[in-house]
Protein backbone atom coordinates (compact mmCIF):
# COMPACT_ATOMS: atom_id res chain seq x y z
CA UNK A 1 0.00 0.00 0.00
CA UNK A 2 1.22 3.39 -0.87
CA UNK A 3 -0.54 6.95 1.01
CA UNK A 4 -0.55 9.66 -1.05
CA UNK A 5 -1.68 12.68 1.25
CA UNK A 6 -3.55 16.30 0.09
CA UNK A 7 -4.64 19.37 1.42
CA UNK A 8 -2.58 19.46 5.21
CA UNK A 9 -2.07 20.84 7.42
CA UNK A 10 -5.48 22.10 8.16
CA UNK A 11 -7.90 19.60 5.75
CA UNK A 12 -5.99 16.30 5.57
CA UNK A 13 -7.06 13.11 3.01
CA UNK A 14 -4.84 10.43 2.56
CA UNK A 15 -5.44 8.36 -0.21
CA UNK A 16 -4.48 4.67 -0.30
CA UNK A 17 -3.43 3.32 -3.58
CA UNK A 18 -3.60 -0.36 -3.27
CA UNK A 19 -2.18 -3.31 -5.20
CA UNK A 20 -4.58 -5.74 -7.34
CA UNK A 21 -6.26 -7.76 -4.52
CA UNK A 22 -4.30 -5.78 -1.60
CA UNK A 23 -6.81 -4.51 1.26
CA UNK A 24 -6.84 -2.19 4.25
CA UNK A 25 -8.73 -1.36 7.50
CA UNK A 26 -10.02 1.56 8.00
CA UNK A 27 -12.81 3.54 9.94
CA UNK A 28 -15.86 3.32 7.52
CA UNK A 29 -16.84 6.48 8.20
CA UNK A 30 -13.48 8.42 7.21
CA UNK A 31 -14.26 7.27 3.40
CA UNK A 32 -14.86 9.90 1.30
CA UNK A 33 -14.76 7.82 -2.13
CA UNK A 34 -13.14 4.42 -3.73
CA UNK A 35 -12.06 3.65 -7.51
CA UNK A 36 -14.73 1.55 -8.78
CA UNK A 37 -15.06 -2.03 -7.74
CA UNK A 38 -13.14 -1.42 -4.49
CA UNK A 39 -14.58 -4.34 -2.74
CA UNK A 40 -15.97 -3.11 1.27
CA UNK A 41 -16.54 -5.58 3.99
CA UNK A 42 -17.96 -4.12 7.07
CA UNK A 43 -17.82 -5.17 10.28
CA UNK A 44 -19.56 -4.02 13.23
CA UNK A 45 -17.46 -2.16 16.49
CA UNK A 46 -19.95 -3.08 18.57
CA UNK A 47 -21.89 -0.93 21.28
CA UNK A 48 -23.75 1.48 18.76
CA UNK A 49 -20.17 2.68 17.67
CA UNK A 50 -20.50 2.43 14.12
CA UNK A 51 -18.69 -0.31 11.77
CA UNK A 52 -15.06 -0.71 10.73
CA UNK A 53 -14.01 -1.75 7.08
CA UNK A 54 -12.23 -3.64 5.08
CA UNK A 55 -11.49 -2.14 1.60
CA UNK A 56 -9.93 -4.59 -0.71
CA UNK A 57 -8.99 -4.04 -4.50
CA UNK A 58 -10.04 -5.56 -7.74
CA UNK A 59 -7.72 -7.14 -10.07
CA UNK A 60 -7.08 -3.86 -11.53
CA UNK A 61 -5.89 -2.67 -8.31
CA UNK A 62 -7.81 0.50 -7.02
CA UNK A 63 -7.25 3.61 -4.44
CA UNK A 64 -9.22 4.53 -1.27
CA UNK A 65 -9.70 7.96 0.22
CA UNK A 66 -10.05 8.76 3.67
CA UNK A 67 -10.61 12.03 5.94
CA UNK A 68 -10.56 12.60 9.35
CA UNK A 69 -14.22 13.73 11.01
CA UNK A 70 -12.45 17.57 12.10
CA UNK A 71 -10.00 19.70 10.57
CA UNK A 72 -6.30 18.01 10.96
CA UNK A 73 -3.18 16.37 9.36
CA UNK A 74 -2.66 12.88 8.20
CA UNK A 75 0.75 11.21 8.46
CA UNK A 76 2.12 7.95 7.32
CA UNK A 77 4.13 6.08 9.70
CA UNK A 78 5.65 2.55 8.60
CA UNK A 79 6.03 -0.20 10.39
CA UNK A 80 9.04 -3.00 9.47
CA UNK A 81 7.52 -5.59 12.08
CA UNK A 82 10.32 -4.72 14.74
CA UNK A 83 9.09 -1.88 16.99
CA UNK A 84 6.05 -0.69 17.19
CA UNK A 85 3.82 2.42 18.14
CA UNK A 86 1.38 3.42 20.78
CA UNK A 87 -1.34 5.42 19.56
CA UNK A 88 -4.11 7.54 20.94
CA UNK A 89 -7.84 6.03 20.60
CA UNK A 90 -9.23 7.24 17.27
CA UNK A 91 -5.98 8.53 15.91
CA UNK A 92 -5.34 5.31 13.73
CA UNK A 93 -7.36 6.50 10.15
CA UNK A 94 -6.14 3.39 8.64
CA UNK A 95 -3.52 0.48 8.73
CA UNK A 96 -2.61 -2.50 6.39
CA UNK A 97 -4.43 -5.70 7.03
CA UNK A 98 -1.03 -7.11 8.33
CA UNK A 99 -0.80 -4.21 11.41
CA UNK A 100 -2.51 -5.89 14.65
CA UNK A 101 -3.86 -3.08 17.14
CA UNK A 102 -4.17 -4.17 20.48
CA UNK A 103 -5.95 -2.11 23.38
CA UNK A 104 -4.63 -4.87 25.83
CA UNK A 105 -0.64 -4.68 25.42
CA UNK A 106 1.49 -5.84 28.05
CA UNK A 107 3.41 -2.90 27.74
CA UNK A 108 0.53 -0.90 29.22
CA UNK A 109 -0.14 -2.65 32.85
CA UNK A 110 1.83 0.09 34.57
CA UNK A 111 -0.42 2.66 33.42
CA UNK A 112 -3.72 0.95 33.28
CA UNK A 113 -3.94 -2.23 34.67
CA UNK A 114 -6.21 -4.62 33.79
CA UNK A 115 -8.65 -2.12 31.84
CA UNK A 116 -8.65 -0.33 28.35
CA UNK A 117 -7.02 3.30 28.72
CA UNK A 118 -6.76 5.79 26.24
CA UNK A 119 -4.09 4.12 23.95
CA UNK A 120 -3.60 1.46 21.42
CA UNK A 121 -0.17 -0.45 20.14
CA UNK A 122 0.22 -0.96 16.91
CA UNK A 123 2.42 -3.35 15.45
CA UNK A 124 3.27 -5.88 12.23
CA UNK A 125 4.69 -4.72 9.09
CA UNK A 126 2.98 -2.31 6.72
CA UNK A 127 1.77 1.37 6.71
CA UNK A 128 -0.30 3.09 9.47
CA UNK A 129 -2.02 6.21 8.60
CA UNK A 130 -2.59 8.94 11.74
CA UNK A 131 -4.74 11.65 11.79
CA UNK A 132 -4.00 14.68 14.24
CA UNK A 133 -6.70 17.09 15.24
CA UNK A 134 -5.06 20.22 13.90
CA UNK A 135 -1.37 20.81 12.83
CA UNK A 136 0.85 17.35 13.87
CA UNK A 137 3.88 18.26 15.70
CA UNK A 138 7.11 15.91 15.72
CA UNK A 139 9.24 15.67 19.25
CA UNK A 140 12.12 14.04 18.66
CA UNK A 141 13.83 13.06 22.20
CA UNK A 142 17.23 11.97 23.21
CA UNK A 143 18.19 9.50 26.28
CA UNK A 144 17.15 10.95 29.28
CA UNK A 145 15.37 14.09 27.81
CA UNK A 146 11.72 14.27 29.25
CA UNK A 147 8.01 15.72 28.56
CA UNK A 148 4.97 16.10 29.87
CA UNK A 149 1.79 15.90 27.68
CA UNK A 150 -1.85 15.83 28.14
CA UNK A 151 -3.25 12.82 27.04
CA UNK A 152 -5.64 14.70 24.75
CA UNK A 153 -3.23 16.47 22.95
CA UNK A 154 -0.80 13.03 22.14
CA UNK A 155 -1.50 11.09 19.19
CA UNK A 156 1.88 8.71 19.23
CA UNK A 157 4.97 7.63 20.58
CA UNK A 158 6.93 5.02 19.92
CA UNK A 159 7.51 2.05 22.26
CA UNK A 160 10.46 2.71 23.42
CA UNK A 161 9.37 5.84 25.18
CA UNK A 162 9.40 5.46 28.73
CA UNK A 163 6.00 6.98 30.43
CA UNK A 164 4.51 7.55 33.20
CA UNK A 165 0.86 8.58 33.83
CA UNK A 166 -0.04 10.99 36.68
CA UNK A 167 -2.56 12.93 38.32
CA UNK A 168 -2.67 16.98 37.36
CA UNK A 169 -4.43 17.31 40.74
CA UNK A 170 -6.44 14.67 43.61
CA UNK A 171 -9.29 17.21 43.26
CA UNK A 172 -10.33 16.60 39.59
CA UNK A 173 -12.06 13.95 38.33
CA UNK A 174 -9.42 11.44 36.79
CA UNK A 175 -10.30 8.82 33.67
CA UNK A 176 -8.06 6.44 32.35
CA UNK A 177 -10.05 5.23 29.40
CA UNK A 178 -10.24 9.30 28.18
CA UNK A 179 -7.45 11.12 30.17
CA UNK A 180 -9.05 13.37 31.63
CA UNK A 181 -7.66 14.83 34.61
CA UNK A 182 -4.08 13.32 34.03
CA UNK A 183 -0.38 14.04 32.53
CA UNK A 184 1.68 11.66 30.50
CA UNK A 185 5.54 11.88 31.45
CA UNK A 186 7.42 10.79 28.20
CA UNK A 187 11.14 10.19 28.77
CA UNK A 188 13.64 9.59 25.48
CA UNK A 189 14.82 8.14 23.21
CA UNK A 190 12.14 7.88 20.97
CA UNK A 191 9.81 10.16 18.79
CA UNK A 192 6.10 11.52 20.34
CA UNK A 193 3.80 12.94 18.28
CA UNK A 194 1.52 15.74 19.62
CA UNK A 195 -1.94 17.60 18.06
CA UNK A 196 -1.95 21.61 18.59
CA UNK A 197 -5.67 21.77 18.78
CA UNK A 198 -8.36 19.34 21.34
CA UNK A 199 -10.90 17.17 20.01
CA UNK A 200 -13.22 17.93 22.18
CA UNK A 201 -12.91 21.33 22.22
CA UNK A 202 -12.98 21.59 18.41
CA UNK A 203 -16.04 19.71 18.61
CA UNK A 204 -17.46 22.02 20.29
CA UNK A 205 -16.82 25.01 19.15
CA UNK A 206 -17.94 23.65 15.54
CA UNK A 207 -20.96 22.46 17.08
């Protein structure tokens, strides 16, 4: 699969050109349109939140395009089946069938436990497209350099990253499945991606 991305910062689409009989997952509704005979599977996501989808291509091959719901960048990270990334809920616009996302990763029991927090890992081989709310910016940290972000305004990090989750205060209301409420230490070396604008708060303001 090859991205081919249009109108960032502010209005992002990727589109996905795919191989004769290659196919993708993606949020259904991010697509905008498909080549014709682009072949789409859908599958539920259970709990009234709409369906996922597979898009695979004819023998002709075919191309996909996809948008973000607000205003924001898409970026193309790829994976080579070595490391792999840990990505904000809803951040992931579309991977290749061969990328496994897992809310339950071993490598998050120290933050959350036993339960689903507000991050995914993403590993396997093949390309993951990420949509930021806003502009994406790139942080690019040595050994033993540190930040702090709030959870709503990360989209990725790689593994490698060493965090730390954390209360901004014991008299707000803290959510682990959202963020609310809490700070994300990120200590190098790795890369951590970061949105300049809130869901949420776009959201509403559009609204």
């Amino acid at each position: 699969m090859q991205v081919r991305t249009r109108h960032t910062p502010a209005f992002g689409v990727a589109r996905l050109l795919l191989a004769p009989g290659e196919a993708v997952q993606a949020d259904y509704d991010a697509m905008l349109a498909t080549s014709f005979g682009v072949l789409i599977d859908l599958r539920p996501k259970g709990r009234g939140r709409g369906y996922s989808a597979v898009f695979t291509a004819p023998a002709e091959g075919g191309w996909v395009d996809l948008a973000p719901s607000l205003p924001g960048e898409v970026y193309t990270v790829e994976l080579d089946g070595l490391g792999g990334w840990c990505v904000a809920r809803g951040a992931c616009l579309a991977a290749s069938v061969h990328v496994r996302q897992d809310a339950s990763w071993q490598g998050f029991r120290p933050m959350f436990g036993a339960d689903h927090g507000f991050l995914e890992h993403v590993s396997g081989q093949g390309a993951v497209v990420l949509a930021s709310c806003g502009a994406l910016d790139v942080v690019n940290l040595e050994a033993g350099v540190a930040i702090t972000v709030a959870p709503t305004s990360l989209v990725a990090y790689t593994e490698g990253v060493q965090t730390r989750l954390r209360a901004v205060s014991q008299s707000v209301n803290q959510s682990i499945r959202t963020g609310e409420g809490l700070l994300l230490d990120c200590a190098g070396p790795g890369q951590v991606f970061t949105q300049t604008r809130r869901a949420e708060a776009m959201a509403a303001a559009l609204s």
